[in-house]
N, C-alpha and C. Protein backbone atom coordinates (compact mmCIF):
# COMPACT_ATOMS: atom_id res chain seq x y z
N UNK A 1 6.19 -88.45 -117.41
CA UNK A 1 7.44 -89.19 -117.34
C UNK A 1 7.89 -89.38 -115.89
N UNK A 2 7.48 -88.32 -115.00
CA UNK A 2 7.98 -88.43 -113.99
C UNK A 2 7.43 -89.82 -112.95
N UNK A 3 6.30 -89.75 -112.94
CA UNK A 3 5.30 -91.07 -112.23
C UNK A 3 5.90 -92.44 -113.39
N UNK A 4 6.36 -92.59 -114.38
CA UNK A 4 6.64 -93.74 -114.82
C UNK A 4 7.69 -93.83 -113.94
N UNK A 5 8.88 -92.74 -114.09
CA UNK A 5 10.49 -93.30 -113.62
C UNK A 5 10.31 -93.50 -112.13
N UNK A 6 9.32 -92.97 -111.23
CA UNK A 6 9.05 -93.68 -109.86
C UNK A 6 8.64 -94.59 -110.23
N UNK A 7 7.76 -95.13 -110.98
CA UNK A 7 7.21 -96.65 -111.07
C UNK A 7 8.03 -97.70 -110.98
N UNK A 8 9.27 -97.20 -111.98
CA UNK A 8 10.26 -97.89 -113.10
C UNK A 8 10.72 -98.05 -111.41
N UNK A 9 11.49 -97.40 -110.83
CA UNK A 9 12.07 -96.92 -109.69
C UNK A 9 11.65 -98.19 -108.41
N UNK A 10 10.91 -98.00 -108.08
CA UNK A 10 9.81 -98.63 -106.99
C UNK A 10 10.30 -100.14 -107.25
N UNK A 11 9.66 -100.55 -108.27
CA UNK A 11 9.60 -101.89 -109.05
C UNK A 11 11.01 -102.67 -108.43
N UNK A 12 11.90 -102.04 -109.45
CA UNK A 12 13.70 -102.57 -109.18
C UNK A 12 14.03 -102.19 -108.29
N UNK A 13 13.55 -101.19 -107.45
CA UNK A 13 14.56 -101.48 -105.96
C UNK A 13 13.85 -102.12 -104.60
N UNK A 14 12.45 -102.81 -104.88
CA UNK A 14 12.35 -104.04 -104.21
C UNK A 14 12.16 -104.80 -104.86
N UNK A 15 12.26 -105.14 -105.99
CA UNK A 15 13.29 -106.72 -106.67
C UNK A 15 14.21 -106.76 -106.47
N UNK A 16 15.36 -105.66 -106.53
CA UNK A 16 16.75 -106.00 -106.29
C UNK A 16 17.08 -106.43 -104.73
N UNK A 17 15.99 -105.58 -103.35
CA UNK A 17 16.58 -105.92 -102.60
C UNK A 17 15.83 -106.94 -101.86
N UNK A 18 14.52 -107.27 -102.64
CA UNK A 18 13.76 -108.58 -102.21
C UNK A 18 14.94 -109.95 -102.57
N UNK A 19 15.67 -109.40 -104.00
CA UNK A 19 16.76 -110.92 -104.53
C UNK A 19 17.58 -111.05 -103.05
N UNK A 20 18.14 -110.01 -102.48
CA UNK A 20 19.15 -110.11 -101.95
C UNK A 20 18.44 -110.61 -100.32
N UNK A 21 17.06 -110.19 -100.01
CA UNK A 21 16.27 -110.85 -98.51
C UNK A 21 16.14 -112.44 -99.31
N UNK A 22 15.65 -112.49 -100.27
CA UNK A 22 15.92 -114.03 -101.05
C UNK A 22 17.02 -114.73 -100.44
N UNK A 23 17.83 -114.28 -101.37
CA UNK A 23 19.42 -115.36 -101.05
C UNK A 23 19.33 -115.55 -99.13
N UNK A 24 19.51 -113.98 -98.29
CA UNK A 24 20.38 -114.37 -97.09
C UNK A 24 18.94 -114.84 -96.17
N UNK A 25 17.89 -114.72 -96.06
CA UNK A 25 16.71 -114.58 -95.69
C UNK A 25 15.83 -116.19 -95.84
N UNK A 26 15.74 -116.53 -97.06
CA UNK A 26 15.34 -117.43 -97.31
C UNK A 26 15.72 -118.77 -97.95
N UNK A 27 17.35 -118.65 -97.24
CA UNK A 27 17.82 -119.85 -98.35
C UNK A 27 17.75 -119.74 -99.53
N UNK A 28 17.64 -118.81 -100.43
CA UNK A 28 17.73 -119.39 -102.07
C UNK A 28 19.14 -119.40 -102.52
N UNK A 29 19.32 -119.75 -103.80
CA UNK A 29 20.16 -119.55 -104.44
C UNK A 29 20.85 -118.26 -104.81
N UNK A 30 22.23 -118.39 -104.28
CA UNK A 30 23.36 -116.63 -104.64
C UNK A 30 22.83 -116.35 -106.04
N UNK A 31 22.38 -117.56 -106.91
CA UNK A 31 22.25 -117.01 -108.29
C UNK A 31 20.84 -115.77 -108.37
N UNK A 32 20.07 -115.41 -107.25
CA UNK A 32 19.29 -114.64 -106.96
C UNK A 32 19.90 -112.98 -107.04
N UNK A 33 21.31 -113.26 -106.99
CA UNK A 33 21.60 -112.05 -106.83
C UNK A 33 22.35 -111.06 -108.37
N UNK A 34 21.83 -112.13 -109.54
CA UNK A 34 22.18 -111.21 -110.05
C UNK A 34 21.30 -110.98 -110.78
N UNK A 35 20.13 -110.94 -110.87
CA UNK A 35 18.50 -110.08 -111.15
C UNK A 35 18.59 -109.16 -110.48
N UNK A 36 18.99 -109.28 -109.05
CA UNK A 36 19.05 -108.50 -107.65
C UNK A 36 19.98 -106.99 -108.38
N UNK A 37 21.00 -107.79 -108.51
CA UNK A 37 22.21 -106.18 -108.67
C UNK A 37 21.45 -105.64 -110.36
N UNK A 38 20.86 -106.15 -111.01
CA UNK A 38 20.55 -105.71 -112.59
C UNK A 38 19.21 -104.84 -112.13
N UNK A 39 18.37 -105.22 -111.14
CA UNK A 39 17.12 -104.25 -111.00
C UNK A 39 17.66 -103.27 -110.16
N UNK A 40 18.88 -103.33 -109.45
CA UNK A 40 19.24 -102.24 -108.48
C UNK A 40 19.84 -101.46 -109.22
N UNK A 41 20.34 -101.55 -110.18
CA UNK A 41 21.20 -100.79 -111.87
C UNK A 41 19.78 -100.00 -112.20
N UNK A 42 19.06 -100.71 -112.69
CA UNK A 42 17.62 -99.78 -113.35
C UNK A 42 17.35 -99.18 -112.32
N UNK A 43 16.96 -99.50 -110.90
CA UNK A 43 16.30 -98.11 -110.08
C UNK A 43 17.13 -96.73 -109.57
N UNK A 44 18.38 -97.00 -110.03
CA UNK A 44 19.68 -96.07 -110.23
C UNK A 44 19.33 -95.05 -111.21
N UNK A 45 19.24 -95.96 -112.33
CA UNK A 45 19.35 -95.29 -113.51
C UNK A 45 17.62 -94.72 -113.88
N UNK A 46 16.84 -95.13 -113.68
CA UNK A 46 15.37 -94.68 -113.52
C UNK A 46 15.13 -93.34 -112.59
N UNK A 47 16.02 -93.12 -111.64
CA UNK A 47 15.90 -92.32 -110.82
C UNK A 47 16.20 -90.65 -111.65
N UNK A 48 17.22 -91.10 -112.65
CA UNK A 48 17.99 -90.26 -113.02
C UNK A 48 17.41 -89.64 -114.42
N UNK A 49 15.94 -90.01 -114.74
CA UNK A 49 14.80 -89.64 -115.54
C UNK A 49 14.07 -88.81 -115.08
N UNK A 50 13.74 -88.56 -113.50
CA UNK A 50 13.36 -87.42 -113.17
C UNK A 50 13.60 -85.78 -113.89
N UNK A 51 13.04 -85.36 -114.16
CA UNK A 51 12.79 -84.37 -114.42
C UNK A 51 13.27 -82.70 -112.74
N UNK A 52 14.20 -82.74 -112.71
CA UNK A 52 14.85 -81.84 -111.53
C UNK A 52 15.84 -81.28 -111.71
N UNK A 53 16.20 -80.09 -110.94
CA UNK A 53 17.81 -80.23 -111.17
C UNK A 53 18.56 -80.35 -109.84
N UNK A 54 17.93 -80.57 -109.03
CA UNK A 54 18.67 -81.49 -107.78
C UNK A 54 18.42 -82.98 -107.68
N UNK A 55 19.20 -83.31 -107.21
CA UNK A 55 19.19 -84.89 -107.29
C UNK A 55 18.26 -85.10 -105.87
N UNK A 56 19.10 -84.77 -105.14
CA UNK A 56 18.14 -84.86 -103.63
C UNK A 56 16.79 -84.94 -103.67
N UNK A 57 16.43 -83.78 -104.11
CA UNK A 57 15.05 -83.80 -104.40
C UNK A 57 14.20 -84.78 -105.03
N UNK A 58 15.17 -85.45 -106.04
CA UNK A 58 14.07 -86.59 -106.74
C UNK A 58 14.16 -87.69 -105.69
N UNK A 59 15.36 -87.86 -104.94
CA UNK A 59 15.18 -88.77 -104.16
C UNK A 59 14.67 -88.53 -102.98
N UNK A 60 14.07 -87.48 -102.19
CA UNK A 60 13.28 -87.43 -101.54
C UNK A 60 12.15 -87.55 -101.83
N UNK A 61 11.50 -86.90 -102.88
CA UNK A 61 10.62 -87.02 -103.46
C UNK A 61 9.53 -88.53 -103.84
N UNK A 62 10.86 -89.45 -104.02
CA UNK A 62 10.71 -90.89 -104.06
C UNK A 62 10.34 -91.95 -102.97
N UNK A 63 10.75 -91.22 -101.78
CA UNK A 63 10.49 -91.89 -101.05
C UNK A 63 9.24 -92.26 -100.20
N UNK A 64 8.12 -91.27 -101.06
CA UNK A 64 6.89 -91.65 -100.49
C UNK A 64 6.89 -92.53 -101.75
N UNK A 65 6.68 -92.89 -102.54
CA UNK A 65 6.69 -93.76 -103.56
C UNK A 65 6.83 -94.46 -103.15
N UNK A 66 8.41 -94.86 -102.72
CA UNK A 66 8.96 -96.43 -102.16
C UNK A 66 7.59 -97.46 -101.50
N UNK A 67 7.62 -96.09 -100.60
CA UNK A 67 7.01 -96.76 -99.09
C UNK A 67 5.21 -97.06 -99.37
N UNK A 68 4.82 -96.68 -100.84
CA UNK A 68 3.63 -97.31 -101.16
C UNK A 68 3.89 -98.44 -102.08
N UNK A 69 5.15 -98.42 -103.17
CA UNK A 69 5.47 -99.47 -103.54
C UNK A 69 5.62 -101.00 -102.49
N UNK A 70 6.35 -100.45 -101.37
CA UNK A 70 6.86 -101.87 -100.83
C UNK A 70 5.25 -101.99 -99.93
N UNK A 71 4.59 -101.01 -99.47
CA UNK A 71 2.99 -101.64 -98.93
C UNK A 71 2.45 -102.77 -99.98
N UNK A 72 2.63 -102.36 -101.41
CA UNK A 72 1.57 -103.09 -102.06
C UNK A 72 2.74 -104.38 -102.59
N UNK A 73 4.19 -104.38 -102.19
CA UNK A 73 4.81 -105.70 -102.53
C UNK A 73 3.97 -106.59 -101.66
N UNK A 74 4.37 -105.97 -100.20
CA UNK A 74 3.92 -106.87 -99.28
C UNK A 74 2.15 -107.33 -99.55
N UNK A 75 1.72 -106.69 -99.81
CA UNK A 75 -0.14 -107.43 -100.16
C UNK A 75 0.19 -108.38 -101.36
N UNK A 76 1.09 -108.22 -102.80
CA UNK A 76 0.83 -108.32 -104.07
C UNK A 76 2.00 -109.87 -103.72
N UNK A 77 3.03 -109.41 -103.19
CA UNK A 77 4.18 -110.66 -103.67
C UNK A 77 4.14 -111.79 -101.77
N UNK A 78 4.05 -110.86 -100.82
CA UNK A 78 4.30 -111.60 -99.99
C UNK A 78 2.41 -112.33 -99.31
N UNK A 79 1.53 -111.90 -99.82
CA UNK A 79 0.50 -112.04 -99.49
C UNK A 79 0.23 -111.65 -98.24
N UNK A 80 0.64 -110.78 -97.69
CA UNK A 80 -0.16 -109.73 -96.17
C UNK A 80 -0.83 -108.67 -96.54
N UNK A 81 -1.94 -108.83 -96.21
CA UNK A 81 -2.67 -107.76 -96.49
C UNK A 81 -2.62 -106.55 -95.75
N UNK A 82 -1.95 -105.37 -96.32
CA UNK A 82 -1.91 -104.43 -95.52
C UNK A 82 -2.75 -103.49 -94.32
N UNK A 83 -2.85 -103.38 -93.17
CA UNK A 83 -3.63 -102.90 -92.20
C UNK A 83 -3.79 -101.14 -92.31
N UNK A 84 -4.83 -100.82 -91.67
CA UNK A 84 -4.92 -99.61 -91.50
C UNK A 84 -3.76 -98.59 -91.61
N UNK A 85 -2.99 -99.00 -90.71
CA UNK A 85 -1.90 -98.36 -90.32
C UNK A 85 -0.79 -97.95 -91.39
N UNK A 86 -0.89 -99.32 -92.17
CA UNK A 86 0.26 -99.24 -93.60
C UNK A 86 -0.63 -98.35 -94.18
N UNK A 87 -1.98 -98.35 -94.67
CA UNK A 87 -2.53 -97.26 -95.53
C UNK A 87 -2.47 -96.07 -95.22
N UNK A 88 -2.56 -95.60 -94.01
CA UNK A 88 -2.21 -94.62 -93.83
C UNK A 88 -0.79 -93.83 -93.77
N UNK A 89 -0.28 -94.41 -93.24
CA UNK A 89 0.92 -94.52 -93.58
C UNK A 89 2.11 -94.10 -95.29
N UNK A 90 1.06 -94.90 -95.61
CA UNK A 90 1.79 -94.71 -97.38
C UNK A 90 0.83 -93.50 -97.92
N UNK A 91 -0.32 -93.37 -97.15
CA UNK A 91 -1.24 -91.66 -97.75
C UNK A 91 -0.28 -90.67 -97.13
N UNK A 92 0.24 -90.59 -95.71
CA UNK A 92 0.77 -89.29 -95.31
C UNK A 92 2.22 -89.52 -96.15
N UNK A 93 2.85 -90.34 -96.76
CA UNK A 93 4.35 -90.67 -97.83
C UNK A 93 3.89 -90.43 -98.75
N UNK A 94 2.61 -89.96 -99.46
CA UNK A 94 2.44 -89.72 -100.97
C UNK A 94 2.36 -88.18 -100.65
N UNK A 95 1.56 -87.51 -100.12
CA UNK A 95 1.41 -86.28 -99.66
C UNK A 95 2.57 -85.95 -99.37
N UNK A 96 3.66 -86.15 -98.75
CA UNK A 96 5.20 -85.40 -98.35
C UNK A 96 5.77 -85.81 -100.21
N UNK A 97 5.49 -86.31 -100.63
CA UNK A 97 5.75 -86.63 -101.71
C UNK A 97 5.26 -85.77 -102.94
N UNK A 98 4.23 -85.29 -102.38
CA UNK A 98 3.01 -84.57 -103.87
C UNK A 98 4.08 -82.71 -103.02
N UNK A 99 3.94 -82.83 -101.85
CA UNK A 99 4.60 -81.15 -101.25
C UNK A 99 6.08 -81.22 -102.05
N UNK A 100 6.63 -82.12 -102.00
CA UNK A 100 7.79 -81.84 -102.58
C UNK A 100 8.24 -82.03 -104.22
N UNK A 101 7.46 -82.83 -104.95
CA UNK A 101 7.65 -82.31 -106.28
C UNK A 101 6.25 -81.13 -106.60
N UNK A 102 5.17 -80.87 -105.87
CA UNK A 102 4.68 -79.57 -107.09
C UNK A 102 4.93 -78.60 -105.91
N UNK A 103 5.21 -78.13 -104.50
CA UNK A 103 5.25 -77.19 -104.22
C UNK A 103 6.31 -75.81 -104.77
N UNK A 104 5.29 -74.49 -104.88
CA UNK A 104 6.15 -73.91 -105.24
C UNK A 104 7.95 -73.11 -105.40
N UNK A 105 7.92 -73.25 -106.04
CA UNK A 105 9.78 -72.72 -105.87
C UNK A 105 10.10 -71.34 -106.54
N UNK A 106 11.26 -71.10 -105.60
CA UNK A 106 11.34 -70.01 -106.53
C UNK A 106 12.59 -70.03 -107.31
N UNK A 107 13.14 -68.93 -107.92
CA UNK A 107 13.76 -69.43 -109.13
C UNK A 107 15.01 -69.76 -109.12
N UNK A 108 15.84 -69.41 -107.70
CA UNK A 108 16.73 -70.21 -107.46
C UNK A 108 16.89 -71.64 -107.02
N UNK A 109 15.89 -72.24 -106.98
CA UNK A 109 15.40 -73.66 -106.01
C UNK A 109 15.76 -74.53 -107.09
């Protein structure tokens, strides 16, 4: 459950804030922005499927996620193919990511 609600996560909060580089970024239509605020609602509320009992934590936790999500927007939606640098990049953000949801805790954590 946990790798879906990052998925879920990832997804809507660069749709919501790709709607909103849309509208001011690229000329589109304000009507862009309300897909924009409805996927920024789900990556709110997706977040909050984590499995934790700190919040912080899921959202740190997330943020190597993000930062491989928005690598593969940019290859998948904007067509740049990501360089060395982004791959690596999003490997050392999954790893700070994998240390902080399985490293051990103890039972006050």
């Amino acid at each position: 459950m946990t790798l879906f609600a990052y998925i879920v996560a990832a997804l809507a909060e660069i749709a919501g804030c790709f709607a909103f580089w849309a509208w001011l970024r690229l000329d589109k239509s304000p009507l862009w922005l309300i897909p924009g605020v409805v996927a920024l609602i789900l990556f709110a509320w997706a977040l909050t499927w984590i499995e934790t009992s700190h919040a912080g934590r899921a959202y740190a936790a997330y943020g190597g996620v993000y930062i491989t999500a928005a690598i593969l927007w940019l290859w998948a939606v904007e067509g740049a193919r990501p360089d060395r640098w982004d791959l690596i990049g999003g490997a050392v953000a999954l790893a700070g990511t994998a240390i902080i949801l399985f490293g051990p805790r103890s039972a006050s954590a």
